[in-house]
Protein backbone atom coordinates (compact mmCIF):
# COMPACT_ATOMS: atom_id res chain seq x y z
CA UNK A 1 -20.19 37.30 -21.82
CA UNK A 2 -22.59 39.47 -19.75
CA UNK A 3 -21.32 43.52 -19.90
CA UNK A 4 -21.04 43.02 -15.75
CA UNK A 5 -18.33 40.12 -16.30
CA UNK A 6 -15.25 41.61 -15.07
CA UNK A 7 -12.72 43.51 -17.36
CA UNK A 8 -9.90 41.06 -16.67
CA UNK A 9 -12.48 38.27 -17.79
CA UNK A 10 -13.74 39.59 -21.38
CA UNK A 11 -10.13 40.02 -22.48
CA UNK A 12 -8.52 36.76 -20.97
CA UNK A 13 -11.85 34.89 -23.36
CA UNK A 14 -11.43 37.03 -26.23
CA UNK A 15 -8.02 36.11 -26.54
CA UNK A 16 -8.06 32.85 -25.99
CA UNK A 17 -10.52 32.59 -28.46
CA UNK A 18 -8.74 34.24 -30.85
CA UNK A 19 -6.05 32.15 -30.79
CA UNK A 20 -7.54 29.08 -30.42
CA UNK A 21 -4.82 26.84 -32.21
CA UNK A 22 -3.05 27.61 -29.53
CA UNK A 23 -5.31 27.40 -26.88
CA UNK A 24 -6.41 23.40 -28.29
CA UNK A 25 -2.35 23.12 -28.35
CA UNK A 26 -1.83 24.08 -24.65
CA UNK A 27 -5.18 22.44 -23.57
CA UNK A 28 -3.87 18.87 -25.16
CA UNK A 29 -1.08 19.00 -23.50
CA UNK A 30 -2.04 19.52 -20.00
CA UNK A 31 -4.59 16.76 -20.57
CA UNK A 32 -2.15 14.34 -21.28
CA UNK A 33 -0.18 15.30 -18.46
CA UNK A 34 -2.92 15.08 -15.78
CA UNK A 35 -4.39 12.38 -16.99
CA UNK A 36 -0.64 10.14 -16.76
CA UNK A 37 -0.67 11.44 -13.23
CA UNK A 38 -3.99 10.64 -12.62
CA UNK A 39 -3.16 7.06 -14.38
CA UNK A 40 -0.75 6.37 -12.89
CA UNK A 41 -1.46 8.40 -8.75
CA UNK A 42 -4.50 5.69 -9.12
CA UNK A 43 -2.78 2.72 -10.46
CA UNK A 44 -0.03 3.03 -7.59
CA UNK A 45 -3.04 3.14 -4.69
CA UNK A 46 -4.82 0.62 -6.31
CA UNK A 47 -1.92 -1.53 -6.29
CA UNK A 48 -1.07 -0.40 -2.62
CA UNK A 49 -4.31 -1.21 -1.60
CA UNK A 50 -4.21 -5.01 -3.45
CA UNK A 51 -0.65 -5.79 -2.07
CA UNK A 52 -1.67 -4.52 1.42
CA UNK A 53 -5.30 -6.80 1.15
CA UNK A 54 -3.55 -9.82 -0.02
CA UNK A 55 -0.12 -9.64 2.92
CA UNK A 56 -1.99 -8.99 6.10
CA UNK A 57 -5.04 -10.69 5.45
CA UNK A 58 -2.94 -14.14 5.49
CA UNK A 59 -0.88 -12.76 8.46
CA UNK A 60 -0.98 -10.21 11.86
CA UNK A 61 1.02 -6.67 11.35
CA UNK A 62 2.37 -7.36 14.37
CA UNK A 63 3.47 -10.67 16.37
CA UNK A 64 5.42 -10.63 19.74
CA UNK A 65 7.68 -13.86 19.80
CA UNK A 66 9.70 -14.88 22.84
CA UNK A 67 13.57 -13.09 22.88
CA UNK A 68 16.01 -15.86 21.43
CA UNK A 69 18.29 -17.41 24.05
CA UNK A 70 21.41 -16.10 24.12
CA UNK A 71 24.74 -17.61 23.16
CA UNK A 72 26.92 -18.90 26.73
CA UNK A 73 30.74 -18.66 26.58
CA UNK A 74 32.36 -22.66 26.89
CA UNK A 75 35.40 -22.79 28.36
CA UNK A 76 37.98 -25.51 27.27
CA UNK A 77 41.03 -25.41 29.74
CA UNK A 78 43.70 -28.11 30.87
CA UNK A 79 45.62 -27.44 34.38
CA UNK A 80 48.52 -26.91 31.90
CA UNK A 81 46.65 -24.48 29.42
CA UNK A 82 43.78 -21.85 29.61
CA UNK A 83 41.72 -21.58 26.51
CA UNK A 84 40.21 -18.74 25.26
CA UNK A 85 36.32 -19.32 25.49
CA UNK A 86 34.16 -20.39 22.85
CA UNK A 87 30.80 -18.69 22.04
CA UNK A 88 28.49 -21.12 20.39
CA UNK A 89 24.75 -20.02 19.21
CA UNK A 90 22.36 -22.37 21.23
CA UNK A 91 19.62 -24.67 19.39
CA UNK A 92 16.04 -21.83 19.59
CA UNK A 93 14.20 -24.28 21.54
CA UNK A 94 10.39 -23.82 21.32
CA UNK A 95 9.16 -21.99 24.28
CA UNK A 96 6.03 -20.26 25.74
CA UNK A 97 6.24 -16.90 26.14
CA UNK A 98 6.35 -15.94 29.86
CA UNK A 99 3.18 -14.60 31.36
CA UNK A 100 1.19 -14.26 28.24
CA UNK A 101 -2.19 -13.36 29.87
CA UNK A 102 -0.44 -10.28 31.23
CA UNK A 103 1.09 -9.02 27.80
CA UNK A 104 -2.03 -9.46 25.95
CA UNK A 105 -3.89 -7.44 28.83
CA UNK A 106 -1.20 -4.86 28.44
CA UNK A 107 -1.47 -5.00 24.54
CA UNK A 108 -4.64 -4.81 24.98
CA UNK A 109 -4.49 -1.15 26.37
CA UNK A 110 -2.84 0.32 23.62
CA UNK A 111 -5.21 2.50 21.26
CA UNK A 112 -3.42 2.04 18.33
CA UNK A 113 -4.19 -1.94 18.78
CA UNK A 114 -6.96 -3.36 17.47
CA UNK A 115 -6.90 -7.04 17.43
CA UNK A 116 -5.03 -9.21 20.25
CA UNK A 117 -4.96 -13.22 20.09
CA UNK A 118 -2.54 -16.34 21.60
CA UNK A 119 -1.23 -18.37 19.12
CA UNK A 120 0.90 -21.82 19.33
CA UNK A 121 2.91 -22.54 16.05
CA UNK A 122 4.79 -26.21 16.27
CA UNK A 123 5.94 -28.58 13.23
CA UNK A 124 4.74 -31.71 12.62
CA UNK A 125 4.12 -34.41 10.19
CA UNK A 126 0.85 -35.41 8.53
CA UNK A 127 0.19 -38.81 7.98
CA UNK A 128 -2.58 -40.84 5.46
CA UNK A 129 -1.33 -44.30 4.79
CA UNK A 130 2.05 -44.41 3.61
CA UNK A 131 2.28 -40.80 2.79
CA UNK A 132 3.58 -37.98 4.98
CA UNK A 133 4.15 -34.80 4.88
CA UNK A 134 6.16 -32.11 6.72
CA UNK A 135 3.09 -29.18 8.25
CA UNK A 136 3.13 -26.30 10.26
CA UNK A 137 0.39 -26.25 12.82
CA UNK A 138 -0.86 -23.06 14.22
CA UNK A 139 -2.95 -23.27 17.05
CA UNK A 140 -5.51 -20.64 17.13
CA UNK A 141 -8.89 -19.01 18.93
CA UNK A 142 -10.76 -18.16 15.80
CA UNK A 143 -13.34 -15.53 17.13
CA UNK A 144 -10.59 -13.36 17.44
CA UNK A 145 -8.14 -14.86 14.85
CA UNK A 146 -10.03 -15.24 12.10
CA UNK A 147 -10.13 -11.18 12.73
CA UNK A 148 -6.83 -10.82 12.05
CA UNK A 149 -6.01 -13.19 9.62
CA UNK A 150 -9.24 -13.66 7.55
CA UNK A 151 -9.11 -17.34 6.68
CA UNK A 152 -12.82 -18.08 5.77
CA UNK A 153 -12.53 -16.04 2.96
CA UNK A 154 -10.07 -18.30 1.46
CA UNK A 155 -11.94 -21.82 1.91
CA UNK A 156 -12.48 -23.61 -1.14
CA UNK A 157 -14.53 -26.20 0.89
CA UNK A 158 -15.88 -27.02 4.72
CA UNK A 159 -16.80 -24.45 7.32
CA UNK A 160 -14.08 -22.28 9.22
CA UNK A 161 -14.88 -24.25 12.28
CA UNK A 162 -12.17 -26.05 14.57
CA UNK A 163 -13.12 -28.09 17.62
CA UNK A 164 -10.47 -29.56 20.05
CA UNK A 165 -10.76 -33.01 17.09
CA UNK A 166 -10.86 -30.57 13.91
CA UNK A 167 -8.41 -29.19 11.72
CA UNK A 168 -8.16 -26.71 8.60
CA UNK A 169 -5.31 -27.80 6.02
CA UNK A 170 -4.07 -25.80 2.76
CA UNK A 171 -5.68 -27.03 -1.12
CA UNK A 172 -2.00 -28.90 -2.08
CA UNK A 173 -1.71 -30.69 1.14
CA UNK A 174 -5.21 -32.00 0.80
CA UNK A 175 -4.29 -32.91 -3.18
CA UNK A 176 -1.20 -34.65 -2.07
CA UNK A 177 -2.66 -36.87 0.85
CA UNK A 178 -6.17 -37.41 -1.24
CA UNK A 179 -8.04 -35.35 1.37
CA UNK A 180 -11.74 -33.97 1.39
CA UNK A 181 -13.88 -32.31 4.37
CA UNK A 182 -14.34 -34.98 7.21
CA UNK A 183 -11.87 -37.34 5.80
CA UNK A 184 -9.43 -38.19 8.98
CA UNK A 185 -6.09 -37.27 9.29
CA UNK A 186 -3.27 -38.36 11.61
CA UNK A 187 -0.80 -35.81 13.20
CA UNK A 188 2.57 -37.11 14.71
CA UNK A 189 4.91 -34.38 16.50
CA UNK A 190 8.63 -34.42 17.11
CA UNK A 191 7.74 -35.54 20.51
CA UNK A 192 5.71 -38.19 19.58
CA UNK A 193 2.39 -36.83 20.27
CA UNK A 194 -0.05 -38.01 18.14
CA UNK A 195 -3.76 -37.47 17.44
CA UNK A 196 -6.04 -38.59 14.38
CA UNK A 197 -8.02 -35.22 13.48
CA UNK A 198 -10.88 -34.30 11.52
CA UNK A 199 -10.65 -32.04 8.40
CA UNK A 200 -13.16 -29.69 8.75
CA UNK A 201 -12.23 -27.20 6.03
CA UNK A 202 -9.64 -26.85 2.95
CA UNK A 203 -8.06 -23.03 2.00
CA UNK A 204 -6.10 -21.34 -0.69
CA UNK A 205 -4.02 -18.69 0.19
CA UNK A 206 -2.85 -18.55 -3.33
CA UNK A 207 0.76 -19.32 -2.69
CA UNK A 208 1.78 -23.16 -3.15
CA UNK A 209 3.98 -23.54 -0.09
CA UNK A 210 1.61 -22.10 2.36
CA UNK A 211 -1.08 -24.22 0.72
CA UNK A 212 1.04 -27.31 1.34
CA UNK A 213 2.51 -26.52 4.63
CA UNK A 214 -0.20 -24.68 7.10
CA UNK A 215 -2.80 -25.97 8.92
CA UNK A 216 -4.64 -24.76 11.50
CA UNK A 217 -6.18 -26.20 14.30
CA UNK A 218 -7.84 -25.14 18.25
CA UNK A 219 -5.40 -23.42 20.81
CA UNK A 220 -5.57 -26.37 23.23
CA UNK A 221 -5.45 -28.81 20.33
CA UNK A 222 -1.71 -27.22 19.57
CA UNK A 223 -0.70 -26.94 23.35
CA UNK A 224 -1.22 -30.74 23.42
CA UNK A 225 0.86 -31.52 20.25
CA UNK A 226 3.24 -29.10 21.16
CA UNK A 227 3.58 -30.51 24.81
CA UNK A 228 2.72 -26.79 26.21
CA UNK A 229 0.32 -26.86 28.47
CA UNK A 230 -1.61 -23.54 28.97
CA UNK A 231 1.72 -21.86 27.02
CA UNK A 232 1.49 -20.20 23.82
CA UNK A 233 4.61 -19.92 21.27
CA UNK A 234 3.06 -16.35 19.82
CA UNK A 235 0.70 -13.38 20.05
CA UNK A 236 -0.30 -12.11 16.81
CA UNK A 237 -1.73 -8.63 16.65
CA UNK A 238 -3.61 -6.10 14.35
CA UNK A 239 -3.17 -2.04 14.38
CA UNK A 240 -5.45 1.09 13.06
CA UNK A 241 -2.98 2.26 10.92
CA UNK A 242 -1.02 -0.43 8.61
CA UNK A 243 1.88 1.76 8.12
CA UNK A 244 2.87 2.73 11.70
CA UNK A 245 3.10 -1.04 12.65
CA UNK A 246 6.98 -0.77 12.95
CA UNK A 247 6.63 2.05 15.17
CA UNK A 248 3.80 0.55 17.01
CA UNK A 249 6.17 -2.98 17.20
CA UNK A 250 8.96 -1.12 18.64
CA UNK A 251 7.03 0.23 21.40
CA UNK A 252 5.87 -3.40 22.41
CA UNK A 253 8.79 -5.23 22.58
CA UNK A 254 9.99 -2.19 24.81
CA UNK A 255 6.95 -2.57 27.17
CA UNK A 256 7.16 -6.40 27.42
CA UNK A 257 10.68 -7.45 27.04
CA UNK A 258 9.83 -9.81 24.38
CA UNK A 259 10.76 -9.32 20.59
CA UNK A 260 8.19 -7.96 18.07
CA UNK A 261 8.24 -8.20 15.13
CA UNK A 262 5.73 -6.23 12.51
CA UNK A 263 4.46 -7.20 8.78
CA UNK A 264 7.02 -4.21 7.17
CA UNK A 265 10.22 -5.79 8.50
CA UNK A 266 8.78 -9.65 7.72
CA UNK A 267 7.96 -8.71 4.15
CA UNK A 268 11.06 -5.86 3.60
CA UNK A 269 11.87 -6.65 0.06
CA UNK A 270 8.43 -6.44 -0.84
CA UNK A 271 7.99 -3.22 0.94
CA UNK A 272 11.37 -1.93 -0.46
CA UNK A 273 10.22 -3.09 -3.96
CA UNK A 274 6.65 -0.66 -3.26
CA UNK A 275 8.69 1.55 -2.10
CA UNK A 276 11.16 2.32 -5.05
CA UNK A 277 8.03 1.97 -7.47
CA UNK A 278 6.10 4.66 -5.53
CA UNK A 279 9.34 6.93 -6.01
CA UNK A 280 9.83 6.56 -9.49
CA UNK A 281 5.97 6.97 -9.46
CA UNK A 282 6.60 10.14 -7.74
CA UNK A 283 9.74 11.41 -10.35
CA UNK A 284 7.94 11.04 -13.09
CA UNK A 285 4.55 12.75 -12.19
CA UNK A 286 6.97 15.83 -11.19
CA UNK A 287 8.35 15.58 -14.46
CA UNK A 288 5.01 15.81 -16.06
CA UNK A 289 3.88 18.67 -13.92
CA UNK A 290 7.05 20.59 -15.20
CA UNK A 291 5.98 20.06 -18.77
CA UNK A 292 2.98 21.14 -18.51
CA UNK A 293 4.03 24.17 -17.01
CA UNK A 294 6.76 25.10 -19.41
CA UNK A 295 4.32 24.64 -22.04
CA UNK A 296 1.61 27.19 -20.39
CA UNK A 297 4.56 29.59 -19.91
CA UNK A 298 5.83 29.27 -23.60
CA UNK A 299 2.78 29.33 -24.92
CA UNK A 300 1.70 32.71 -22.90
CA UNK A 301 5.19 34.38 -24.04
CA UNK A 302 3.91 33.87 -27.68
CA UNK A 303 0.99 35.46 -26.88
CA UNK A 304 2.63 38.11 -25.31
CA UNK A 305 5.00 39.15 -27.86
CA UNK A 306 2.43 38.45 -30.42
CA UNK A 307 -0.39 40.92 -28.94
CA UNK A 308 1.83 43.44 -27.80
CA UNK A 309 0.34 46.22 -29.73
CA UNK A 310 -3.25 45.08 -28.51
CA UNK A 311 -1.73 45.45 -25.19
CA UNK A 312 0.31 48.60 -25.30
CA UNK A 313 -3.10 49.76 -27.08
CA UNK A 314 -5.12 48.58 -23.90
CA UNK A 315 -2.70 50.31 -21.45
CA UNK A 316 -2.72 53.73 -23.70
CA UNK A 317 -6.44 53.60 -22.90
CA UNK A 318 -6.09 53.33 -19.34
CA UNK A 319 -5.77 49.53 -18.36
CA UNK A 320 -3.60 49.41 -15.01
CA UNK A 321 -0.88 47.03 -15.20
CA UNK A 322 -2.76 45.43 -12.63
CA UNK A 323 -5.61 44.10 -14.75
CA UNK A 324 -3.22 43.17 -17.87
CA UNK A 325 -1.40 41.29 -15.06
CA UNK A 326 -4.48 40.12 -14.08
CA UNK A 327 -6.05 39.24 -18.36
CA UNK A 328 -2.77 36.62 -18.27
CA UNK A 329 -2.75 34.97 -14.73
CA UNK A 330 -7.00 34.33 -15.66
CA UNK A 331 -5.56 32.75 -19.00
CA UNK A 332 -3.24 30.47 -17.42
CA UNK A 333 -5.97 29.68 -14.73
CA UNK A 334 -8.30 28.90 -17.54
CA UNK A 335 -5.97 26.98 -19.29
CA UNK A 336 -5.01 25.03 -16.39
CA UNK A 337 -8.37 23.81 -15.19
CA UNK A 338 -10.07 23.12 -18.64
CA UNK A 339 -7.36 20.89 -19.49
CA UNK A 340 -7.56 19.16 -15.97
CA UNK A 341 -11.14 18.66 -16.13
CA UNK A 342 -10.33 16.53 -19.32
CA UNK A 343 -7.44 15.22 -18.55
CA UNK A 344 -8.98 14.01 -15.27
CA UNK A 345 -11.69 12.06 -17.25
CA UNK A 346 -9.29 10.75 -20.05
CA UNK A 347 -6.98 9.49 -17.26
CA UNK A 348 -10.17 8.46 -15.42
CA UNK A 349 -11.19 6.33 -18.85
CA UNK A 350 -7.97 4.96 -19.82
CA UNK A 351 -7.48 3.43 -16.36
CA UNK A 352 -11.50 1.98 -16.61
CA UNK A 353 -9.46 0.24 -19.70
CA UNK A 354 -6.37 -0.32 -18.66
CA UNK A 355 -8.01 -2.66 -15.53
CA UNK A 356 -10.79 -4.34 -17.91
CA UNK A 357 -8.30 -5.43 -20.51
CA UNK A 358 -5.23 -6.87 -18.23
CA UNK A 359 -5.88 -9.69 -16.27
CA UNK A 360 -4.13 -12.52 -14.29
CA UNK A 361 -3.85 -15.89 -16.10
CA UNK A 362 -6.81 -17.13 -14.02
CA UNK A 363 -9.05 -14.42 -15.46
CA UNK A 364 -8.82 -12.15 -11.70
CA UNK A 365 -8.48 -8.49 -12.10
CA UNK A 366 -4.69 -7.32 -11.37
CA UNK A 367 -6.07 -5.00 -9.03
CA UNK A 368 -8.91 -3.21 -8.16
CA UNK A 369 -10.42 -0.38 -10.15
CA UNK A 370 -10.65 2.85 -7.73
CA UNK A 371 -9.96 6.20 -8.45
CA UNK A 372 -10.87 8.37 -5.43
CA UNK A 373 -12.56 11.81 -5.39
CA UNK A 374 -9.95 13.39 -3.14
CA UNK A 375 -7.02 12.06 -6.50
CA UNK A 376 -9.21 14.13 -9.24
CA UNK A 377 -9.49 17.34 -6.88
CA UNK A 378 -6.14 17.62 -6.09
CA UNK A 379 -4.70 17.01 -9.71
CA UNK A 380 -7.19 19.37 -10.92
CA UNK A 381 -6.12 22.52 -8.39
CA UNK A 382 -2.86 21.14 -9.05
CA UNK A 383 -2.98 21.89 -12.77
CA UNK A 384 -4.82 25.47 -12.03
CA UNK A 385 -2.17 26.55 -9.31
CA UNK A 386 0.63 25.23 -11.96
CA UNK A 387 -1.06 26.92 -14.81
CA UNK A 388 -1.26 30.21 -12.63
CA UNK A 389 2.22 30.23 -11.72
CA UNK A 390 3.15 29.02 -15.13
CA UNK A 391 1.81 32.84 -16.25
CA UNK A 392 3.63 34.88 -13.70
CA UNK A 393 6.72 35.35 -15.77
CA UNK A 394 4.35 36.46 -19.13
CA UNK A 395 1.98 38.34 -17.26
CA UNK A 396 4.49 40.23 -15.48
CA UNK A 397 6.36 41.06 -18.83
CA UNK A 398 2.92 41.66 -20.17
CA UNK A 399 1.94 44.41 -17.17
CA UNK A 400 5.14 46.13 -17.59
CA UNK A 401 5.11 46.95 -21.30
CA UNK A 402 5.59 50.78 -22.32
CA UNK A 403 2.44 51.66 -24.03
CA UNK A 404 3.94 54.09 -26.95
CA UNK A 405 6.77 51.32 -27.25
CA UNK A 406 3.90 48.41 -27.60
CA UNK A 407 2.16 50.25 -30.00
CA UNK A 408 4.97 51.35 -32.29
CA UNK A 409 6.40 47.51 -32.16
């Protein structure tokens, strides 16, 4: 240590090098602790981050439906007797959503919005031969949709291209009816609208019943099956920020009468399930913290009581309080960020691990390995502000010993 090194500096050093059983004790210990948080901080946003990519890349954050109709009172009466009336939910009959040019202009105008596109969702049945099956066909304007919902990164085969005679079906519906790009396939609607379409691509969204269910085909292509001319049944939507879509939804179906619904309350369990594992995420990080800040305070009182005399010595020779206050708050300091640095990096290493030995049955990664700069800072001034404050309670005890009493033990 250079003789210009600062008083508090020399003795914080020497002692923790003299007891350096103690000091590899303490340092362990914090190390484990950050590196669980770090573990486990990264872990959580890298599973955020996979759940988030895999959800609303197969569907808007935000669609705007028409309102449902309401139920009408029905009145049953004889000239002799008067009924109460009856209220009776109505059939939701498909409908196009009033005005829709001027509500995706309006949309449009919000900053938080990103993405705006008509859709036209109607069911239908899919027929090759003497098979059918039941489909959902959603009637799109890929420039924009494919924007929102990112469907040419899921084709196993074909192009992501739909003509008003094209259509892109799901990997199990294309299995069940034999299908394979530019095979022909015939589409029958409740209202017995029919047309004989092309297959121009097949997808897998990884989840069977999408995969045998939706297709997708061109916006006037569903207006025809649908029998809605120039209507659409939908708009879906994208915002900036993922997590304010509720917010954002609520302020939509106030400005256009319609209802809106966003990707939080659509997927709630889900959300609710992130939730409660972020929280108990949360709980036991805390915990952690508190050990390892019990453990730099116990360890410190040791040291206190053990080096008394060298103190009470120090203070006979004309060390303030101050700077004896100041020898143990530079110890926990110390302590704090050496064992953050490797905790950091063990934490760092054992999630490197943790994501190259677990996988998904079909060999993909669980989720995606990330730890971000911003994580290791904060845990690291984390640990030094804990380890600081962790020494208050010693160092104080430590500034106010009587020398003659320290000395004599």
């Amino acid at each position: 240590m250079s003789r210009w090194a600062p008083f508090e500096w020399i003795v914080a050093l020497r002692f923790l090098r003299q007891g350096r059983a103690q000091t590899l004790f303490i340092m362990t210990g914090i190390a484990i602790g950050v590196g669980v948080i770090v573990f486990m901080s990264a872990m959580l946003a890298s599973l955020q981050a996979n759940f988030v990519t895999r959800t609303l890349t197969a569907q808007a954050h935000i669609q705007i439906l028409p309102p449902e109709e309401l139920p009408r009172p029905l009145r049953v009466s004889t000239a002799a007797v008067v009924q109460a009336p009856v209220i009776q939910r109505p059939v939701q009959r498909q409908r196009s959503i009033d005005q829709w040019q001027t509500i995706v202009s309006e949309v449009k105008s919000y900053s938080e919005v990103t993405n705006v596109t008509p859709t036209v969702s109607t069911s239908a049945l899919a027929l090759r031969g003497d098979a059918s099956r039941s489909i959902t066909i959603t009637g799109i304007e890929p420039a924009v949709y494919f924007r929102i919902v990112r469907l040419p990164d899921y084709l196993v085969s074909g192009e992501p291209r739909l003509s008003t005679e094209e259509i892109i079906i799901g990997s199990e519906l294309a299995r069940e009816l034999g299908l394979s790009v530019a095979d022909k396939l015939s589409i029958t609607t409740a209202g017995n609208t029919t047309r004989r379409l092309t297959v121009s691509g097949i997808f897998d969204l990884g989840n069977k019943g999408a995969n045998q269910r939706s297709t997708f085909v061109a916006l006037r292509t569903a207006q025809t099956l649908a029998n809605l001319a120039g209507g659409v049944t939908s708009i879906d939507i994208t915002v900036r920020d993922l997590f304010a879509a509720d917010s954002v939804a609520v302020q939509l179906a106030a400005a256009t009468g319609m209802q809106a619904d966003s990707w939080i309350s659509t997927n709630a369990q889900l959300f609710s399930t992130l939730s409660a594992q972020e929280m108990s995420f949360v709980t036991i990080e805390l915990f952690v913290a508190l050990s390892v800040a019990f453990g730099i305070a116990s360890v410190l009182s040791v040291t206190v009581i053990q080096r008394s005399q060298e103190i009470g010595i120090l203070r006979a020779m004309g060390t303030s309080q101050r700077q004896v206050l100041g020898v143990f708050l530079l110890q926990g300091a110390l302590l704090g960020l050496l064992g953050a640095l490797v905790g950091a990096a063990v934490g760092s290493g054992a999630l490197k691990l943790f994501h190259d030995l677990v996988r998904l049955p079909d060999g993909g990664e669980l989720f995606p390995f990330s730890v971000e700069p911003v994580l290791l800072l904060l845990t690291v001034l984390l640990a030094t502000v804990t380890g600081v404050l962790a020494a208050s309670v010693p160092a104080l005890n430590a500034s106010r010993l009587d020398p003659v009493v320290a000395i004599r033990g």
